[in-house]
C-alpha atoms as a PDB file:
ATOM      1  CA  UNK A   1     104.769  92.747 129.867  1.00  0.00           C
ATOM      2  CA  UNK A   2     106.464  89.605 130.773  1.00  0.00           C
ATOM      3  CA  UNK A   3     109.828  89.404 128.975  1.00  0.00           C
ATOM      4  CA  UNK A   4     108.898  85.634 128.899  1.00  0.00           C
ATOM      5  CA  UNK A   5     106.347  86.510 126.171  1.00  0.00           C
ATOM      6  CA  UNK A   6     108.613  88.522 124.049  1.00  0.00           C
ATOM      7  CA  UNK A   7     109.396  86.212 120.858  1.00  0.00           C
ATOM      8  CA  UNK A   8     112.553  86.502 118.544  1.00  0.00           C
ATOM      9  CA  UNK A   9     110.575  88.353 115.652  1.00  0.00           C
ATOM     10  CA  UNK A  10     109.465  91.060 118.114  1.00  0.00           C
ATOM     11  CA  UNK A  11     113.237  91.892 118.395  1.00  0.00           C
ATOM     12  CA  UNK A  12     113.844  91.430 114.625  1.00  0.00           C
ATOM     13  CA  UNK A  13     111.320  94.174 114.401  1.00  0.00           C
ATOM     14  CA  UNK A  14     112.854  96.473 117.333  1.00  0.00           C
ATOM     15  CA  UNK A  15     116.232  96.243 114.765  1.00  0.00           C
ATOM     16  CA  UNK A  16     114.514  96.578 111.916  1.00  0.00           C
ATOM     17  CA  UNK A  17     113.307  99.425 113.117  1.00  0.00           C
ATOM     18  CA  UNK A  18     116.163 101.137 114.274  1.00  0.00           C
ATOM     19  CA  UNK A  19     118.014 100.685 111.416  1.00  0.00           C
ATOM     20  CA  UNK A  20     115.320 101.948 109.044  1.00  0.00           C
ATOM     21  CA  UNK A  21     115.539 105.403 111.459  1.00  0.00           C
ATOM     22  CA  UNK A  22     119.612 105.524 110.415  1.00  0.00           C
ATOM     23  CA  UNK A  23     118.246 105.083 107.147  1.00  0.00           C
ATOM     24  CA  UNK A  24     115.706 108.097 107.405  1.00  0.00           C
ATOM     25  CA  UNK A  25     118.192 110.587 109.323  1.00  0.00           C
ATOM     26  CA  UNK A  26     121.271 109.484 107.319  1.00  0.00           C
ATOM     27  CA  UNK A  27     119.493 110.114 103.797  1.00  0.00           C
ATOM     28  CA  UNK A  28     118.114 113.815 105.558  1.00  0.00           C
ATOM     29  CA  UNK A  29     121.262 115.243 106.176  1.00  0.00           C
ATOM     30  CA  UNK A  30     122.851 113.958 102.891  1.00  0.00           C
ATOM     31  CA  UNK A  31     125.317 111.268 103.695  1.00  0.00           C
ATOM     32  CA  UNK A  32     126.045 107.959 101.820  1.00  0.00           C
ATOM     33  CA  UNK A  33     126.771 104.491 103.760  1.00  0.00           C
ATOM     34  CA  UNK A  34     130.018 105.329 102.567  1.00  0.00           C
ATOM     35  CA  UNK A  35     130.212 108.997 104.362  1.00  0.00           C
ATOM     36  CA  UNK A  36     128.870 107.978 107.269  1.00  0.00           C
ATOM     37  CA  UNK A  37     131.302 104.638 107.205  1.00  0.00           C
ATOM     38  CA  UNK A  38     134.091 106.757 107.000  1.00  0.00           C
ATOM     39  CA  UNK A  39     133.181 109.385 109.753  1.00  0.00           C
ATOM     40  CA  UNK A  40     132.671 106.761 112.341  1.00  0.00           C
ATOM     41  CA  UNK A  41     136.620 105.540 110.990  1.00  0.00           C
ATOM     42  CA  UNK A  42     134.783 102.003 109.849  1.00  0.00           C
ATOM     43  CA  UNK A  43     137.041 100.234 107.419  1.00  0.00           C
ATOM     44  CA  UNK A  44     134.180  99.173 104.798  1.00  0.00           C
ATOM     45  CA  UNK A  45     130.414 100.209 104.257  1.00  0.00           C
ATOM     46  CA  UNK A  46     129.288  97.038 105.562  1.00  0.00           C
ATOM     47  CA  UNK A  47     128.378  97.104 108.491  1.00  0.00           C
ATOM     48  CA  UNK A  48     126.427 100.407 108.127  1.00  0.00           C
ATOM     49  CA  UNK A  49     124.554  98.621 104.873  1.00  0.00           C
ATOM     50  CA  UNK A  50     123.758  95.599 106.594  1.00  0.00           C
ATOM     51  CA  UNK A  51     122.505  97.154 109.952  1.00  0.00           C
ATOM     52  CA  UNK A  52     120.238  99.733 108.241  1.00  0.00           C
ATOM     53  CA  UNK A  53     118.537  96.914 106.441  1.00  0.00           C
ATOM     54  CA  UNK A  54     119.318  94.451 109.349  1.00  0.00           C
ATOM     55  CA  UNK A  55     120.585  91.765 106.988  1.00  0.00           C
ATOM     56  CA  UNK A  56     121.849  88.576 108.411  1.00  0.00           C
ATOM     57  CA  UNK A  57     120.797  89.688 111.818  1.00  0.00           C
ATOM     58  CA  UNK A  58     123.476  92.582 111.419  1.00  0.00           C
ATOM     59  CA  UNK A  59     122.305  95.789 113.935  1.00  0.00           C
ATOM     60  CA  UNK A  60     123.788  98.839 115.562  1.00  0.00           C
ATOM     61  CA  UNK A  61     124.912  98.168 118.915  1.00  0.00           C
ATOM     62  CA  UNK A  62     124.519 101.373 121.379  1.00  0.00           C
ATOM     63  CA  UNK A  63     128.468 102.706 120.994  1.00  0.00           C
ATOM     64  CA  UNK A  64     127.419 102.658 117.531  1.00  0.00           C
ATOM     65  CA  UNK A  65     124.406 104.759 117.620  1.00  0.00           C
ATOM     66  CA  UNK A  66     125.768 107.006 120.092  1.00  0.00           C
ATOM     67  CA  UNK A  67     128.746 107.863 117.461  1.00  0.00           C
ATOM     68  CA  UNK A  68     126.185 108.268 114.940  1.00  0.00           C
ATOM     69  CA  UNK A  69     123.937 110.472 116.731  1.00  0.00           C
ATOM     70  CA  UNK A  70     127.278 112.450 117.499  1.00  0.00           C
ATOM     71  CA  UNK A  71     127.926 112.318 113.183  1.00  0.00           C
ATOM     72  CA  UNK A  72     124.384 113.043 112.542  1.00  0.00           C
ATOM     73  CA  UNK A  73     123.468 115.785 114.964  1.00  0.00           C
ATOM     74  CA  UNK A  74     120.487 113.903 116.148  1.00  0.00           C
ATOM     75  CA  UNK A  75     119.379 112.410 119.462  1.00  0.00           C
ATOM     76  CA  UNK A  76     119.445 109.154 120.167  1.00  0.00           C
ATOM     77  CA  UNK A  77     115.894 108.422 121.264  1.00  0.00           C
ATOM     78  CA  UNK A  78     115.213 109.079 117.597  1.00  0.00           C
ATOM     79  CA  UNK A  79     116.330 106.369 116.729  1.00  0.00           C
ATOM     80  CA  UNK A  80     113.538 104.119 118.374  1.00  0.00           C
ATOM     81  CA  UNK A  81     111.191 106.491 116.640  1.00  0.00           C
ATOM     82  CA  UNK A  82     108.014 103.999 115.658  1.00  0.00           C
ATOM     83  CA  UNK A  83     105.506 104.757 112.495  1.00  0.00           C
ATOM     84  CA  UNK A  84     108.091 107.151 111.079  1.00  0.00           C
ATOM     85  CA  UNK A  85     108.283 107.814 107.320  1.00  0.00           C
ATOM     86  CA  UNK A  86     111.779 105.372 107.221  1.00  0.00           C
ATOM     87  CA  UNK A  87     111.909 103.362 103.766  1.00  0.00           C
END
């Protein structure tokens, strides 16, 4: 695939995406916005809140997910997980 071809909604989707897979693998281990927030030392729940739902064009950037894989116990490739059960 050309990059060329690649319109702006097809990356909306790609961070829509990821953050409904924070979503899916926060909720299964049992952690708020809030928890989560505070274990990656974030001074408000917003950014998590608005990433996971990609509001405003808000989304995880990699040092991000890395730390959250780290907090969640997860790997990062699941977070590109496609088709997945994410809400």
């Amino acid at each position: 695939m050309n990059i060329e071809n690649v319109d702006e909604s097809q990356i909306d989707e790609f961070y829509i995406n990821i953050g409904k897979n924070v979503k899916r693998l926060r909720e299964e281990k049992g952690l708020t916005q809030l928890q989560l927030s505070q274990a990656l030392n974030f001074k408000s729940v917003g950014l998590v809140s608005q990433a996971e739902l990609y509001l405003k064009k808000q989304h995880f950037n990699l040092k991000h997910l890395y730390l959250i894989s780290l907090v969640l116990e997860c790997d990062m490739s699941d977070f590109f997980l496609v088709n997945t059960q994410a809400k």
